[in-house]
Protein backbone atom coordinates (compact mmCIF):
# COMPACT_ATOMS: atom_id res chain seq x y z
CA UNK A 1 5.51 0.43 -9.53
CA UNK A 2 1.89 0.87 -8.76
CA UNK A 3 -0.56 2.70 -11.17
CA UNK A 4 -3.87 4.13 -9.80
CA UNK A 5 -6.63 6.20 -11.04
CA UNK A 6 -7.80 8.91 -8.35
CA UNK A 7 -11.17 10.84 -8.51
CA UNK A 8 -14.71 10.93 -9.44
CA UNK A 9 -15.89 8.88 -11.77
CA UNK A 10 -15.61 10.60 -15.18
CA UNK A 11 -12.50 12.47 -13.55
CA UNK A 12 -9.97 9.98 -12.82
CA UNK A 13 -6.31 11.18 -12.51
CA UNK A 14 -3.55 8.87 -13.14
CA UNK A 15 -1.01 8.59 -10.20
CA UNK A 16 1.69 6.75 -8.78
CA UNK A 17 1.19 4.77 -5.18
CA UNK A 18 4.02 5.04 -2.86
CA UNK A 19 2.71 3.66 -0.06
CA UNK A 20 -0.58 1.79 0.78
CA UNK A 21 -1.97 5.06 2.06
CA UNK A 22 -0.34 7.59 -0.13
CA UNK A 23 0.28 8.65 -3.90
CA UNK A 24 1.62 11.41 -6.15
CA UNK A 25 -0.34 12.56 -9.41
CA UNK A 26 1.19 12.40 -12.47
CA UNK A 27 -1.33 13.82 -14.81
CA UNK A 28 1.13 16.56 -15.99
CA UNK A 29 3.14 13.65 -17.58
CA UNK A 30 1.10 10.76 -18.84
CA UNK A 31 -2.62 11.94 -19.31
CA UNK A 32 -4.49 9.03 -18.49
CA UNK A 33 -3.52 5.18 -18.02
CA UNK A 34 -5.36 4.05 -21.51
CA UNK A 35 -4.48 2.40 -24.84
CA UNK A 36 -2.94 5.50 -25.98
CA UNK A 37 -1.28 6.20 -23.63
CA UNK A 38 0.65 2.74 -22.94
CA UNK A 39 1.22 2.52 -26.06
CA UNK A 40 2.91 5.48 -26.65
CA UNK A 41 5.79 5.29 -23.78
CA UNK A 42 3.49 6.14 -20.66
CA UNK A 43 5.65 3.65 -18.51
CA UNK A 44 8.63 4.61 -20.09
CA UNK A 45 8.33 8.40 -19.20
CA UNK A 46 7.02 7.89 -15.60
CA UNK A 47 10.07 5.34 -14.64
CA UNK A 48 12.05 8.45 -15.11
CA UNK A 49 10.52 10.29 -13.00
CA UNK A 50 11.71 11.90 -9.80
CA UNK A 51 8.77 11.39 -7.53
CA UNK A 52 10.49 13.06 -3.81
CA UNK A 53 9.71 16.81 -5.28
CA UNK A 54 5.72 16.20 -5.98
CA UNK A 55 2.96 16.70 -3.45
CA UNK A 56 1.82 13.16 -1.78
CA UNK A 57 -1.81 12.83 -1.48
CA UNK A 58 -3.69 10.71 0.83
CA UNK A 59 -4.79 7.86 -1.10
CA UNK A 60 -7.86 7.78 1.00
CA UNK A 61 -9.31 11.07 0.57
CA UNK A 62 -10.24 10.27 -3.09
CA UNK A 63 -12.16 7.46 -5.21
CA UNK A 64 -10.33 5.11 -6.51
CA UNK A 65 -11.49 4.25 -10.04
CA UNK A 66 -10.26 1.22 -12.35
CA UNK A 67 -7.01 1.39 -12.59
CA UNK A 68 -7.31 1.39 -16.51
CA UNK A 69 -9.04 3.94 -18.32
CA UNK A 70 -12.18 2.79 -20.85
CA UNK A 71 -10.72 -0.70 -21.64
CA UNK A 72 -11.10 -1.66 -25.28
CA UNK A 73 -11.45 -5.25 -24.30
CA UNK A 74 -12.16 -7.59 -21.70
CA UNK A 75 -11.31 -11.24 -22.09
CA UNK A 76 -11.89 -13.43 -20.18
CA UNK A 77 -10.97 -17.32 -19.52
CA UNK A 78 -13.41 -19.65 -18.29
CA UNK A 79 -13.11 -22.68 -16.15
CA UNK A 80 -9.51 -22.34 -15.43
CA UNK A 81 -8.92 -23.58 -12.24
CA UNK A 82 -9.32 -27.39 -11.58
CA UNK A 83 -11.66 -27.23 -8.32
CA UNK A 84 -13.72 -24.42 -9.82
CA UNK A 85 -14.08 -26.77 -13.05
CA UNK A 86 -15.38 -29.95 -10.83
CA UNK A 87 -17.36 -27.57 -8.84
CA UNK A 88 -19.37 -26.50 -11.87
CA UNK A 89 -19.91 -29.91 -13.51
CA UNK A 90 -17.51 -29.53 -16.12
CA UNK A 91 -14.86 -31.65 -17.47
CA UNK A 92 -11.43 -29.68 -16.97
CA UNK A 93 -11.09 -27.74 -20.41
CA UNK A 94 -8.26 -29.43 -23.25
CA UNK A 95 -7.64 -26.05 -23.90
CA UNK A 96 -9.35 -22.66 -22.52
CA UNK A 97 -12.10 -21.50 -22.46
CA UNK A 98 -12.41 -18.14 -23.76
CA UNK A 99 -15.31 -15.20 -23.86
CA UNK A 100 -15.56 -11.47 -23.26
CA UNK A 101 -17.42 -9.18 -21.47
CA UNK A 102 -18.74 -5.73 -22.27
CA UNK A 103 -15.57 -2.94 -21.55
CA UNK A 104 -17.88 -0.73 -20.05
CA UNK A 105 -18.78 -3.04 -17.10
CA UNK A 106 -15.50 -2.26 -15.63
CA UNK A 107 -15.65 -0.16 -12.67
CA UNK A 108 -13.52 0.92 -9.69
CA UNK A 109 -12.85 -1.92 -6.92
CA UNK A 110 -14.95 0.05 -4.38
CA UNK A 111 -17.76 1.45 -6.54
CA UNK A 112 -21.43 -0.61 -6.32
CA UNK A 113 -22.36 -4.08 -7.91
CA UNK A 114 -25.72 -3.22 -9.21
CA UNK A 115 -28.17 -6.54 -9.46
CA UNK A 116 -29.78 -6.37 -12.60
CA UNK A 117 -33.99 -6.14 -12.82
CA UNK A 118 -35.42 -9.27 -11.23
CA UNK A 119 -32.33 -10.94 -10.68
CA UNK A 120 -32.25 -13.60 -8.39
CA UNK A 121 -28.72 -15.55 -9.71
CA UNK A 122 -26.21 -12.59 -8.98
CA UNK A 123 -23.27 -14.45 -8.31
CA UNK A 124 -19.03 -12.92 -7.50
CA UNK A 125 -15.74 -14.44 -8.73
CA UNK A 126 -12.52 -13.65 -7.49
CA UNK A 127 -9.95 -13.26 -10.34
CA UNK A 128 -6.59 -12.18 -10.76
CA UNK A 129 -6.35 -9.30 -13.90
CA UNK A 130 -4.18 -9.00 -16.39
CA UNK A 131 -3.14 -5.66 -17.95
CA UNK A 132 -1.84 -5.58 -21.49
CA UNK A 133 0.87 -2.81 -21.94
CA UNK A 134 2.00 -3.79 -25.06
CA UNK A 135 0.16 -4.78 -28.43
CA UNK A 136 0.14 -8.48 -28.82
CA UNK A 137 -0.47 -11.23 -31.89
CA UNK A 138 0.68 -14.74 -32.82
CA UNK A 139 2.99 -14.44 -30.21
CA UNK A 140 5.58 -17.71 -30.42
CA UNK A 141 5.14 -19.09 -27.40
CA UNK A 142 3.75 -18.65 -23.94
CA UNK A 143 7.88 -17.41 -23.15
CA UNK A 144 6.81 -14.49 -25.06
CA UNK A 145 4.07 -13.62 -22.85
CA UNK A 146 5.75 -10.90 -20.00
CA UNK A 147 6.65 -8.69 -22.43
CA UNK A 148 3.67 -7.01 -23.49
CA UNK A 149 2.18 -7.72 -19.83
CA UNK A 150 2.10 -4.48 -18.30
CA UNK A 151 0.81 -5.81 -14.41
CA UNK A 152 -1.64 -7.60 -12.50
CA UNK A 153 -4.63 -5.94 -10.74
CA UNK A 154 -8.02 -7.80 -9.30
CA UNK A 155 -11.03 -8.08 -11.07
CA UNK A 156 -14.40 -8.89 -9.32
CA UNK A 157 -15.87 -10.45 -12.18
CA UNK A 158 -19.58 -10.53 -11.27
CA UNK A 159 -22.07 -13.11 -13.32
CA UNK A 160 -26.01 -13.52 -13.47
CA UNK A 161 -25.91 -16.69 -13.64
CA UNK A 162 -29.65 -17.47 -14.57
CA UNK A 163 -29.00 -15.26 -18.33
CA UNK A 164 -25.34 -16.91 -18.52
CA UNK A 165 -26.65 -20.68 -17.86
CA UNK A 166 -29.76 -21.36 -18.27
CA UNK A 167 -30.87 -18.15 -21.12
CA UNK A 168 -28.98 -20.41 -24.32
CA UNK A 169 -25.76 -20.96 -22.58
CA UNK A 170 -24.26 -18.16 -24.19
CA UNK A 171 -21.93 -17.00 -21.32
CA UNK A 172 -21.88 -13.02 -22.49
CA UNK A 173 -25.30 -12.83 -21.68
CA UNK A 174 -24.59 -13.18 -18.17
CA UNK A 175 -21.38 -10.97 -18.04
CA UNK A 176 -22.33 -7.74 -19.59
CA UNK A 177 -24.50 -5.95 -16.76
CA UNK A 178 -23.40 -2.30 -15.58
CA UNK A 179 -20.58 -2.51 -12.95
CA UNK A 180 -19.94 -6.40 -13.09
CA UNK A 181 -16.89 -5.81 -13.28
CA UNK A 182 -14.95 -3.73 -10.41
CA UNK A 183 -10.96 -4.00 -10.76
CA UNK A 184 -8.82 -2.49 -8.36
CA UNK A 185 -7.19 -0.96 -6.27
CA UNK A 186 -4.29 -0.91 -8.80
CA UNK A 187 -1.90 -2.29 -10.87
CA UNK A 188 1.24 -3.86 -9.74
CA UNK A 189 4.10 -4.27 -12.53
CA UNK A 190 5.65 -7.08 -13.71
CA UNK A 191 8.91 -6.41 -12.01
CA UNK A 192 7.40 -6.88 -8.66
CA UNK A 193 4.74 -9.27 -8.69
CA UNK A 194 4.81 -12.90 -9.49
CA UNK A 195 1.23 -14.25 -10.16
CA UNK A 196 2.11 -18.12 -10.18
CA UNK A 197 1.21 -19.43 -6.78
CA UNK A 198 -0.50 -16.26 -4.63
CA UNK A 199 -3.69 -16.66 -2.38
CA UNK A 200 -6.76 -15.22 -3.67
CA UNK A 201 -9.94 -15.11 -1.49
CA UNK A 202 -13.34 -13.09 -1.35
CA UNK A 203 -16.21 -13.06 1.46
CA UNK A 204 -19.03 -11.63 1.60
CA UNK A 205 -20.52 -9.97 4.19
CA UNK A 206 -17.74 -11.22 6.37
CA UNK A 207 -18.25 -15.13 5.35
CA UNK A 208 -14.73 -16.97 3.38
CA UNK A 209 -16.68 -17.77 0.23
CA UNK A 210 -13.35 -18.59 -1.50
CA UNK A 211 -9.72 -19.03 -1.15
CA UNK A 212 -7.39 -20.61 -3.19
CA UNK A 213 -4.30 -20.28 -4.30
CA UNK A 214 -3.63 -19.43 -8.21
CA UNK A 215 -1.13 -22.47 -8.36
CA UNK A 216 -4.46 -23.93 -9.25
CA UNK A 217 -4.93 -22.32 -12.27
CA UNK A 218 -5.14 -25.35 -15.46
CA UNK A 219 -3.65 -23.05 -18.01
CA UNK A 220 -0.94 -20.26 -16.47
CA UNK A 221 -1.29 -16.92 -17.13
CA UNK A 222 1.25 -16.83 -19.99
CA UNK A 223 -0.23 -19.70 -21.37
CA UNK A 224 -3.42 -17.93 -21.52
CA UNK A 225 -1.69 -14.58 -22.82
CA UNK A 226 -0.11 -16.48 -25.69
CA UNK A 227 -2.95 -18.54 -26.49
CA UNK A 228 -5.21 -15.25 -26.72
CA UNK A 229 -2.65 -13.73 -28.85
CA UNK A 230 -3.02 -16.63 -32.17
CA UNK A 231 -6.49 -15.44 -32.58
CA UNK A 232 -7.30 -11.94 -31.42
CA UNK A 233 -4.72 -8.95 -31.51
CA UNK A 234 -3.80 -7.56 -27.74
CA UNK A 235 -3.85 -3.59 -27.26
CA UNK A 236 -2.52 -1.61 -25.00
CA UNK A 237 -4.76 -1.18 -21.89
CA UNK A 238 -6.71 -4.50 -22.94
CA UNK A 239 -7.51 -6.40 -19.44
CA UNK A 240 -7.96 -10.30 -19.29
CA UNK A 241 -9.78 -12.04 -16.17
CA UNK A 242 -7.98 -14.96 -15.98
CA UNK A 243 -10.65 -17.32 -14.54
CA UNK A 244 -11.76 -18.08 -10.73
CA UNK A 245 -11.36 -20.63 -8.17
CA UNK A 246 -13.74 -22.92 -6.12
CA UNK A 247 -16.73 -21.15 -4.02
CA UNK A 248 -18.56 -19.75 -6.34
CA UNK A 249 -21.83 -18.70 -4.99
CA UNK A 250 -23.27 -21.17 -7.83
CA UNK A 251 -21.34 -24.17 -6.17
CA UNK A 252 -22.74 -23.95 -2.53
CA UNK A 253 -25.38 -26.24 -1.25
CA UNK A 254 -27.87 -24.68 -1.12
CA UNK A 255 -26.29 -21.68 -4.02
CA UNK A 256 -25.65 -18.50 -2.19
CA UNK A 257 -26.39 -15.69 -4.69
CA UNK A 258 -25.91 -11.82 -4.01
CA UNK A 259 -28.30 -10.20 -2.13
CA UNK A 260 -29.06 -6.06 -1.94
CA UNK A 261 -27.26 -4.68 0.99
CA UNK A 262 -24.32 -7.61 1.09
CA UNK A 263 -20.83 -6.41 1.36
CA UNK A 264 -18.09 -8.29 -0.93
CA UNK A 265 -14.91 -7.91 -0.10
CA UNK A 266 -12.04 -9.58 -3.03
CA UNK A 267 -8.30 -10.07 -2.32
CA UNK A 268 -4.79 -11.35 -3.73
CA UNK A 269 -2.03 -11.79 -1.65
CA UNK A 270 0.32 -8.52 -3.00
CA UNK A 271 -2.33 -6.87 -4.95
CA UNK A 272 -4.49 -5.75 -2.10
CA UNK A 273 -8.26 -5.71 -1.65
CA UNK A 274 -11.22 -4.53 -3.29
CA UNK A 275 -14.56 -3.79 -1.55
CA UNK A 276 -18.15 -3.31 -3.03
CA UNK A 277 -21.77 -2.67 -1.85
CA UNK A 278 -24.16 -4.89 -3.04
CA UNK A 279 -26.85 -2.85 -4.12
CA UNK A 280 -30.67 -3.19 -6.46
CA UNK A 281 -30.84 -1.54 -9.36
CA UNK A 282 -32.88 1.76 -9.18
């Protein structure tokens, strides 16, 4: 199953994607895709639903907004794929890295990546999402994991680079900007999507900037899950970036940082694509 979020910002209605060009609201049934929502059967109700009877809707003629509503949390892992690690400088991690980002960055996969004020270190990360369906704590083992994963979306998780680095290290600082975070275009399930070995990839205006392969990951997604779980509880709706690969704008020679009027276009082989204008803040 795939879960979208159709409308204007503010006005998102949850529905069901049938096709890459088409979908069916389901609004009367689950209100919203959010924490209580999930975790009070949302998935449950719509898998019994029969979906021939209801209207289709071209998926085109609307805004697609992040496929979860008003996130409690975003987590994020750092440094989890080997080249991204040696890219960066950085000894590969003995156990991961972990930080979070304000929820309210999150925006749809096609809305705007505003630079911040006198930016000049924007930078873009490709990562692969993962949506929490069901709450999670000192889970047992990594095993454990797919059970309270709901499904995988992709997360543009922008940095600034200059206030996450070089500002006292501390990496929130550098997350936490309005929109730096567009996820998209929805979620896929569990049931038909395996996130172990896909291609991810993002350019920007046209140019590869990255494209690797998650079999690169250091710590698997699981892992991650679990590990997340022995120190912080997991709700419902609760997204985790799970860390990016090689080609960071930060690890060209010379670094090729975001610009005002650059296109970035993100991607995961079965999850779709993403798209956002680059644009200064006003």
């Amino acid at each position: 199953m795939k879960l979208a979020r159709l409308g204007n910002f503010g006005s998102e209605k949850p529905a069901i994607v049938i096709s890459d060009t088409e979908a069916v609201f389901v609004d009367d049934v689950v209100a919203d895709f959010n924490r209580e929502t999930l975790s009070n059967g949302a998935i449950e109700k719509l898998k019994k639903l029969d979906l021939n009877g209801r209207p289709k809707v071209n998926i085109a003629d609307y805004r697609l907004g992040s496929p979860v509503a008003r996130p409690t949390k975003v987590i994020c892992v750092g440094l989890n794929y080997a080249k991204h690690a040696k890219e960066s400088g950085a000894e590969p991690p003995k156990e991961p890295v972990i930080f979070m980002k304000a929820p309210d960055t999150v925006v749809g996969g096609f809305d705007d990546i505003v630079i911040p004020p006198n930016s000049v270190k924007t930078d873009y990360e490709v990562e692969i999402c993962v949506v929490i369906g069901k709450d999670a704590l000192y889970l047992e083992s990594p095993a454990k994991a797919k059970e309270h994963i709901l499904g995988y979306t992709i997360s543009q998780d922008v940095s600034e680079r200059h206030w996450q680095i070089e500002r006292s290290g501390q990496w929130v600082k550098g997350k936490s900007f309005p929109t730096f975070n567009p996820v998209g275009p929805w979620i896929v399930t569990t049931d038909e999507f395996d996130p172990r070995d896909v291609r991810l990839w993002s350019t920007v205006d046209g140019e590869k900037r990255q494209d690797s392969r998650t079999s690169d990951m250091i710590f698997g997604i699981d892992h991650c899950v679990w590990y997340i779980s022995q120190f912080m509880e997991l709700k419902a709706g609760d997204i985790i970036n799970t860390g990016t690969p090689e080609g960071v704008g930060m690890g060209h020679k010379p670094e090729k940082y975001l610009k005002p009027g650059q296109v970035v276009e993100t991607g995961i082989d079965g999850l779709g694509t993403i798209r956002s204008n680059v644009v200064a803040h006003k």
